[in-house]
C-alpha atoms as a PDB file:
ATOM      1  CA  UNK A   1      95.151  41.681  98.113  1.00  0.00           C
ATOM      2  CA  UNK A   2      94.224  45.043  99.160  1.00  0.00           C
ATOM      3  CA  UNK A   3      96.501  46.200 102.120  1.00  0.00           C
ATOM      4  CA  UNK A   4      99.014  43.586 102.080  1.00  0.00           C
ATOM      5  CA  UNK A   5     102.784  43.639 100.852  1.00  0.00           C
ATOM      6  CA  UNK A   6     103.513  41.504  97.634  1.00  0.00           C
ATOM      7  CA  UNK A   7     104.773  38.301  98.831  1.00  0.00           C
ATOM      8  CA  UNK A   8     109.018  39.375  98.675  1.00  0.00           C
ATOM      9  CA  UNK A   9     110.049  36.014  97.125  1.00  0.00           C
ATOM     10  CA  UNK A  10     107.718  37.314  93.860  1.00  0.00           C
ATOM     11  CA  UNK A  11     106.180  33.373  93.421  1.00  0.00           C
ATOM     12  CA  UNK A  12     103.086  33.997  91.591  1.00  0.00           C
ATOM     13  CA  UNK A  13     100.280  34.156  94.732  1.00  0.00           C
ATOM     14  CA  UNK A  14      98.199  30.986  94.341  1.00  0.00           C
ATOM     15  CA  UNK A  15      95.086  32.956  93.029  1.00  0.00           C
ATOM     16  CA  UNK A  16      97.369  33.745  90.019  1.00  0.00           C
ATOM     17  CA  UNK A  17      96.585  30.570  88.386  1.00  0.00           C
ATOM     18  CA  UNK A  18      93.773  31.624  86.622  1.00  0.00           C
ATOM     19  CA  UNK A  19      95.382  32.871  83.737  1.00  0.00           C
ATOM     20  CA  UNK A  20      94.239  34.108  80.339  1.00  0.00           C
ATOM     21  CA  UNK A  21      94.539  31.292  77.361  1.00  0.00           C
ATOM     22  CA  UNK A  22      97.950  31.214  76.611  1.00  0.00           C
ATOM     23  CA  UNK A  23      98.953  32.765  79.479  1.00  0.00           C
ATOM     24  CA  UNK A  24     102.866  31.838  80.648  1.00  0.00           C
ATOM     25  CA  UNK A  25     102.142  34.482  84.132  1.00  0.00           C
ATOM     26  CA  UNK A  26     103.874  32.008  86.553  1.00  0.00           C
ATOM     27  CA  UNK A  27     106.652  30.249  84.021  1.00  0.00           C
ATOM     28  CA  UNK A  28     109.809  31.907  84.411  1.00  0.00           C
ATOM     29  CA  UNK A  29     111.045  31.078  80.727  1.00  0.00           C
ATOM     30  CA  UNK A  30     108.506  33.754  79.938  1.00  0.00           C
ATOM     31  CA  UNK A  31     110.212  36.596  80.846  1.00  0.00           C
ATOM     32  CA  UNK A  32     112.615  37.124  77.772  1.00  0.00           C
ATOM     33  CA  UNK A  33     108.962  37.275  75.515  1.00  0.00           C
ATOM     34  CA  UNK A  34     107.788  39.318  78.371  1.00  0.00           C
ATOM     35  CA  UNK A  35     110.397  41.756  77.489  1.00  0.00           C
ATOM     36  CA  UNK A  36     110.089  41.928  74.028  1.00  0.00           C
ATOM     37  CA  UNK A  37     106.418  42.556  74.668  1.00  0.00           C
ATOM     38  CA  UNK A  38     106.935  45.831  76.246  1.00  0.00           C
ATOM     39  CA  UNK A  39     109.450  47.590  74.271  1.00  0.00           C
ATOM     40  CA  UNK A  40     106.368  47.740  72.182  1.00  0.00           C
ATOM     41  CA  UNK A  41     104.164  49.290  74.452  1.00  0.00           C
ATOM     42  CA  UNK A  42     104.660  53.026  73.291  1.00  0.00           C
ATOM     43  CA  UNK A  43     104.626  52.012  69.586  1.00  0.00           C
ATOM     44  CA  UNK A  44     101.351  49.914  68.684  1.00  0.00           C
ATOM     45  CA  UNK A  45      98.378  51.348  68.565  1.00  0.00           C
ATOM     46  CA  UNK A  46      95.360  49.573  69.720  1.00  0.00           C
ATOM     47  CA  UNK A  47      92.964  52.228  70.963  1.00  0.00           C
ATOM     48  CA  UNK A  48      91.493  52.981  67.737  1.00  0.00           C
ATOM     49  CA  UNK A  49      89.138  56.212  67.586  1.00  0.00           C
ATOM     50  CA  UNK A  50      88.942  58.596  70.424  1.00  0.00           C
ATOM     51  CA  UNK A  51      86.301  58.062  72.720  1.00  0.00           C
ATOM     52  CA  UNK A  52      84.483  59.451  75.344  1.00  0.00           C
ATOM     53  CA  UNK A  53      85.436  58.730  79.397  1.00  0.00           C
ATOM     54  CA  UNK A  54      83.828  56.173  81.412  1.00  0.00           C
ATOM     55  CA  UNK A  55      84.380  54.674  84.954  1.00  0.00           C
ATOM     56  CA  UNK A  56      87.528  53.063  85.657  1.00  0.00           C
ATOM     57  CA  UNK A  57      86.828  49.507  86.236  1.00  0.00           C
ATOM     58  CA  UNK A  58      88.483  46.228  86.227  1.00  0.00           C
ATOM     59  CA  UNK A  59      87.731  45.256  83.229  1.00  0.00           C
ATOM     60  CA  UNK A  60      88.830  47.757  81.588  1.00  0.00           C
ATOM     61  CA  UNK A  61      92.461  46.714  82.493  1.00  0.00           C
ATOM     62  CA  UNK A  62      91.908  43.548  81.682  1.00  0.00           C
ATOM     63  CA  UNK A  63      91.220  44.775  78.055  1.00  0.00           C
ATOM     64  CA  UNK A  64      94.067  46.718  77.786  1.00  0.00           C
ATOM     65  CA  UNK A  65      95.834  43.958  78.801  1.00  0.00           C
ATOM     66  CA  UNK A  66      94.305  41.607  75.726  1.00  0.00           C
ATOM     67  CA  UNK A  67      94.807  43.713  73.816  1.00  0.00           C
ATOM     68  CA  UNK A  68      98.889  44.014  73.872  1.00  0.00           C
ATOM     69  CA  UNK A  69      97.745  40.626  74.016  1.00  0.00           C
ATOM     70  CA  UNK A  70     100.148  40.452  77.563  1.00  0.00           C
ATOM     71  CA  UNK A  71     100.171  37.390  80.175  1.00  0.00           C
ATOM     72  CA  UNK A  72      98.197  37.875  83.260  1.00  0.00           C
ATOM     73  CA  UNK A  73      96.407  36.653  85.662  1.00  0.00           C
ATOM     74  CA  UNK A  74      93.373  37.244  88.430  1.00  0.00           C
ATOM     75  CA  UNK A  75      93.882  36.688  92.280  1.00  0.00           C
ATOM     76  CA  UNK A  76      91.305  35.445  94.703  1.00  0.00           C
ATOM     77  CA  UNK A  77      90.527  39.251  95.875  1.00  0.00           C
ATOM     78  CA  UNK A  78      89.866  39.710  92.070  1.00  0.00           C
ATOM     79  CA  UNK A  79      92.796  42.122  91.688  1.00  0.00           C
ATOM     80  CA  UNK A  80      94.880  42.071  88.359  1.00  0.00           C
ATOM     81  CA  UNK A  81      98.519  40.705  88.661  1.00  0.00           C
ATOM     82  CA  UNK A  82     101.412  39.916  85.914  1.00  0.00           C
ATOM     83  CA  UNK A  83     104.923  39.372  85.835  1.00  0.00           C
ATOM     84  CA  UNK A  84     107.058  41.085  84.032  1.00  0.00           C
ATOM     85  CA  UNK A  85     111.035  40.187  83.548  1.00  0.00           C
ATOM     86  CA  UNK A  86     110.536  38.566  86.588  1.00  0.00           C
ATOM     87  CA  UNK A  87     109.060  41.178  88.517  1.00  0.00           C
ATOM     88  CA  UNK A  88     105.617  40.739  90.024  1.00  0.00           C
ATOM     89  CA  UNK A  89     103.294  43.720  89.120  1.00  0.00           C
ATOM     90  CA  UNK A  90      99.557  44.516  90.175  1.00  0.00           C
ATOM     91  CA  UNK A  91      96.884  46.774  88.936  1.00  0.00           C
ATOM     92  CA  UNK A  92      94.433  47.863  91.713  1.00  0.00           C
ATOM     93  CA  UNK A  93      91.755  49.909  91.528  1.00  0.00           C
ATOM     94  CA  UNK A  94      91.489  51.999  94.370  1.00  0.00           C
ATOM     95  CA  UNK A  95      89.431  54.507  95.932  1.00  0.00           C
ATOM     96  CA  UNK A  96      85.322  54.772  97.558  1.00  0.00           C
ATOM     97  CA  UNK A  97      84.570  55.079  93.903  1.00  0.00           C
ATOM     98  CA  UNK A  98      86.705  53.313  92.130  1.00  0.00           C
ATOM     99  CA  UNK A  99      88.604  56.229  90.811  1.00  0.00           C
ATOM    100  CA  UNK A 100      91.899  55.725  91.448  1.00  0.00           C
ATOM    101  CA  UNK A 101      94.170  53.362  89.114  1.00  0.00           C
ATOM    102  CA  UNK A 102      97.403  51.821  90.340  1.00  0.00           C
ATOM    103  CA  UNK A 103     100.112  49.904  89.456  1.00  0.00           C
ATOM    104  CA  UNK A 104     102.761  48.366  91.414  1.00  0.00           C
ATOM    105  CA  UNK A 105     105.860  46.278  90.769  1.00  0.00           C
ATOM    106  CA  UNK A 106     108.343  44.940  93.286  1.00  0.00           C
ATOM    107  CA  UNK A 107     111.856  44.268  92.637  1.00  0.00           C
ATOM    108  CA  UNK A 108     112.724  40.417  92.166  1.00  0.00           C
ATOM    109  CA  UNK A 109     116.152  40.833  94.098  1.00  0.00           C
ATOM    110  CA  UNK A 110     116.871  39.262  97.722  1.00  0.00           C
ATOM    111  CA  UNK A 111     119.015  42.174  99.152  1.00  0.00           C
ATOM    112  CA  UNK A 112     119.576  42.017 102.830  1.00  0.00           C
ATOM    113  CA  UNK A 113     117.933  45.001 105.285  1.00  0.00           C
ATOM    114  CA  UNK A 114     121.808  46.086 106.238  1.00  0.00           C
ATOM    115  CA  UNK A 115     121.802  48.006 103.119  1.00  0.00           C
ATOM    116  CA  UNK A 116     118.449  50.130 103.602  1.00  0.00           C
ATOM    117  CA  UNK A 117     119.989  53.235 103.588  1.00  0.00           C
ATOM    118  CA  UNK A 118     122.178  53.301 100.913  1.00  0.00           C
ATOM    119  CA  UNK A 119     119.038  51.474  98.424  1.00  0.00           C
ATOM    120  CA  UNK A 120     117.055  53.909  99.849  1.00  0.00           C
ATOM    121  CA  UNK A 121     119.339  57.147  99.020  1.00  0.00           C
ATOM    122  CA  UNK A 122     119.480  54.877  95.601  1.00  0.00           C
ATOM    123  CA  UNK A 123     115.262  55.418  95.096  1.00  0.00           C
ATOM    124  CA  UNK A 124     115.139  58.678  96.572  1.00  0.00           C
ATOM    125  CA  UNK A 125     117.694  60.171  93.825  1.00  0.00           C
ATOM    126  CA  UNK A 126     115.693  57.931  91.473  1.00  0.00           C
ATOM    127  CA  UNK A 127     112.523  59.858  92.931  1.00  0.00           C
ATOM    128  CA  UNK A 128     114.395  63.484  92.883  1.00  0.00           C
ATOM    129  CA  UNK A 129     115.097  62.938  88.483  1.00  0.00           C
ATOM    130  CA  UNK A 130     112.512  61.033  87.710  1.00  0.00           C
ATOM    131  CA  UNK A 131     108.743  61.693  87.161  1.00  0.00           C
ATOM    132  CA  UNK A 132     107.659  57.771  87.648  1.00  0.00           C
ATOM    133  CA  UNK A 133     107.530  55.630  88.645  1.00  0.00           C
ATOM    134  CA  UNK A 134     107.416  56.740  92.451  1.00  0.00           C
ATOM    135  CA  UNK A 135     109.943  54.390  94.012  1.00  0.00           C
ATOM    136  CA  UNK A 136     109.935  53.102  98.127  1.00  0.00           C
ATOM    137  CA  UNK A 137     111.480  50.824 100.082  1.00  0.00           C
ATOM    138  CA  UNK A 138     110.255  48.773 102.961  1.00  0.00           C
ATOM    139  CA  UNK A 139     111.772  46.059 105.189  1.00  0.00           C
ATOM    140  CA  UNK A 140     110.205  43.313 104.928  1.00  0.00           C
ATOM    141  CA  UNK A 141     111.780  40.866 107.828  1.00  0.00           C
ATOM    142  CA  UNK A 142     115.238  40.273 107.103  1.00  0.00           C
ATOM    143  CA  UNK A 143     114.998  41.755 103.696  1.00  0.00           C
ATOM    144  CA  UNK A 144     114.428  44.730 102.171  1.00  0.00           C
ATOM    145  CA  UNK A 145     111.056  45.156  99.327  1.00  0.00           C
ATOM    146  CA  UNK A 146     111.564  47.770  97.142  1.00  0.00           C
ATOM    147  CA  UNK A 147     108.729  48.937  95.055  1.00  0.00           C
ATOM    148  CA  UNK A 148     107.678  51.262  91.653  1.00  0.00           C
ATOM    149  CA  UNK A 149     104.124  52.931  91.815  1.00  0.00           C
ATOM    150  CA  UNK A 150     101.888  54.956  89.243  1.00  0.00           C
ATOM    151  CA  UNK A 151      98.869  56.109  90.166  1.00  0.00           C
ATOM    152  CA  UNK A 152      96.195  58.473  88.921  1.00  0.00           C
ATOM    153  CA  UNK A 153      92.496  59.705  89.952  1.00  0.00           C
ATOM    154  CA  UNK A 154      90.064  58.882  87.159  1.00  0.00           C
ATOM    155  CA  UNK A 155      87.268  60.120  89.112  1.00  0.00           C
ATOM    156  CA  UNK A 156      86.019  62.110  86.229  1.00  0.00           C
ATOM    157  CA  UNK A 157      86.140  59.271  84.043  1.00  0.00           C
ATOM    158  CA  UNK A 158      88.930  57.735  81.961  1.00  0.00           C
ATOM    159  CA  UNK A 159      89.191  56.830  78.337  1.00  0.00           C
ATOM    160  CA  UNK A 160      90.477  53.826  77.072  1.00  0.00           C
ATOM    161  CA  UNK A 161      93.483  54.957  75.580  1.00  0.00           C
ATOM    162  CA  UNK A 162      94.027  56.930  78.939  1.00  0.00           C
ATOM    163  CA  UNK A 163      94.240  53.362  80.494  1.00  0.00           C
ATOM    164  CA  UNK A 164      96.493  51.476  78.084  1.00  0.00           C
ATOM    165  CA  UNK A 165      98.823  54.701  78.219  1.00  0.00           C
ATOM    166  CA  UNK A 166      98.544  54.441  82.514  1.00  0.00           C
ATOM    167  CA  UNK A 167      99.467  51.198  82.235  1.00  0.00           C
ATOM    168  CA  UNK A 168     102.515  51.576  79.364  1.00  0.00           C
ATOM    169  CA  UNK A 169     104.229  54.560  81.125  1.00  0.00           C
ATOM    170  CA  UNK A 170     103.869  52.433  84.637  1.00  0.00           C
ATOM    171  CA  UNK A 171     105.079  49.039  83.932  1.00  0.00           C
ATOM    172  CA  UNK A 172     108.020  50.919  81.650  1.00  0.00           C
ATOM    173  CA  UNK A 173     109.249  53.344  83.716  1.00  0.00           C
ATOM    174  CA  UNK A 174     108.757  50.814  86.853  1.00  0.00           C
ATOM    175  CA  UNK A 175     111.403  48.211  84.790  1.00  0.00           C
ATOM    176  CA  UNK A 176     113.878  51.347  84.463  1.00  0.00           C
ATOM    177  CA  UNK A 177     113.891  51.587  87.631  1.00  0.00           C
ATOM    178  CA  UNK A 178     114.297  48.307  88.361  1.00  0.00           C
ATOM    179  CA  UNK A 179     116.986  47.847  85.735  1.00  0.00           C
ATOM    180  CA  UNK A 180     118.533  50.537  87.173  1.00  0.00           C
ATOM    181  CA  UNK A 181     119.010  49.050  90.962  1.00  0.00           C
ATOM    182  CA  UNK A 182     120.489  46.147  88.893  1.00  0.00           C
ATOM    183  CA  UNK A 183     123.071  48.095  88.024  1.00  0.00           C
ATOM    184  CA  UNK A 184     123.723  49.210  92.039  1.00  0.00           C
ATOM    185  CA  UNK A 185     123.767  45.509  92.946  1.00  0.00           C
ATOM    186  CA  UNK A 186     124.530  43.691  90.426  1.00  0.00           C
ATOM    187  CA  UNK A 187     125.190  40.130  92.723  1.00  0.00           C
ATOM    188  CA  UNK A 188     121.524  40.689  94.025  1.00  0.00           C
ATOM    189  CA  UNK A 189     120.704  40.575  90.238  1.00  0.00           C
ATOM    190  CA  UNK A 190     122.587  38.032  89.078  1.00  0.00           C
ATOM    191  CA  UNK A 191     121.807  35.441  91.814  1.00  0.00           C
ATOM    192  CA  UNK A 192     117.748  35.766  91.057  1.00  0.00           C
ATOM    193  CA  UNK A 193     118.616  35.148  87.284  1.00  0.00           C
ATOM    194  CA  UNK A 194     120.473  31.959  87.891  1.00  0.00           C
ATOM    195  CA  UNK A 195     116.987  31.399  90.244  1.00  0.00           C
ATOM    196  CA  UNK A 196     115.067  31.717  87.594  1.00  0.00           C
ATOM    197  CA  UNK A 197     116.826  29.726  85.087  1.00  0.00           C
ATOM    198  CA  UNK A 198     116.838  27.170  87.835  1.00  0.00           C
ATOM    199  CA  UNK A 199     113.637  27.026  88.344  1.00  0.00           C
ATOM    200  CA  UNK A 200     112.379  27.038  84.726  1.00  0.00           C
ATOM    201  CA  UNK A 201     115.047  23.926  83.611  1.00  0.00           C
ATOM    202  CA  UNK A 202     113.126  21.825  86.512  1.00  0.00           C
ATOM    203  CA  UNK A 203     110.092  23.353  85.127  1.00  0.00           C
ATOM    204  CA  UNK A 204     111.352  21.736  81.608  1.00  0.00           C
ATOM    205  CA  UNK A 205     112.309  18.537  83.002  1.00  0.00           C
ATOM    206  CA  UNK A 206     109.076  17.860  85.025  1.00  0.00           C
END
């Protein structure tokens, strides 16, 4: 997964189908739950007692993950992926050592590469007021991908609360954004909703 661009049609990769019990990852009826799932994010506490710091590791997302008790899933490369009001995100962990924590969403909106400059003045003012997520656009063919990042160097070690906050500010701030370029193009947005509802009433019927 490392090194390549998130497929811009945001289907669930096929390594995503090794989800956690329960999981709803690749139905799209799931992202209304989704939603409610992380307006909680900043509000429950699951970390318990401070702790010391530790390596950063894969598994340690994973936890964090369980323990919001969110939908995910694992791709072939072993990398940590979700989706998120229909927006594919990723946790890598990055780095020679490891150290480096990262998520990244993409925007779940088919918006045409004639309008890269004005979605990219769009993310750059988003960039300019904003502290996260950092936001970038990229043509991808004859579209555009546009995509929210957080990272951070753990390199020193990394508790766990440090990792379920990395991954609440990221996949929070990365929907504002999102939400926000909604609001720019709001066809864009309202086509891949009718999509998705599409795709989840043959889902239904099958």
């Amino acid at each position: 997964m490392r090194g390549r661009v998130l497929d811009h049609r945001v289907r669930t990769p096929p390594g995503l189908s090794r989800l956690v019990p329960g999981s709803t990852t690749s139905a799209p009826g799931a992202a209304a739950r989704q939603s409610g799932e992380i307006m909680g994010f900043f509000t429950k506490d699951v970390t318990g007692p401070q702790e010391g710091l530790a390596p950063l590791s894969r598994d340690r997302i994973t936890a964090s993950l369980d323990a919001r008790e969110l939908n995910y899933g694992i791709d072939d490369d072993g990398d940590v992926g979700g989706v998120w009001d229909g927006h594919l995100f990723y946790f890598f962990v990055l780095g020679q050592k490891g150290e480096y924590l990262q998520t990244r969403g993409r925007w779940n909106r088919v918006i045409g590469v004639e309008h890269l400059d004005e979605v990219t003045r769009v993310v750059n003012a988003w960039n300019a007021d904003r502290l996260w997520p950092k936001g970038y656009v990229r043509v991808e063919d004859d579209v555009l991908g546009v995509y929210a990042e957080h990272t951070v160097d753990y390199e020193h070690g990394v508790s766990d609360a440090q990792v379920d906050l990395h991954l609440a500010c990221a996949i929070s701030t990365s929907l504002q954004l999102f939400e926000h370029l909604d609001e720019k193009y709001p066809e864009q947005a309202a086509a891949a909703r009718a999509q998705q509802e599409a795709a989840e009433q043959e889902q239904g019927g099958a």
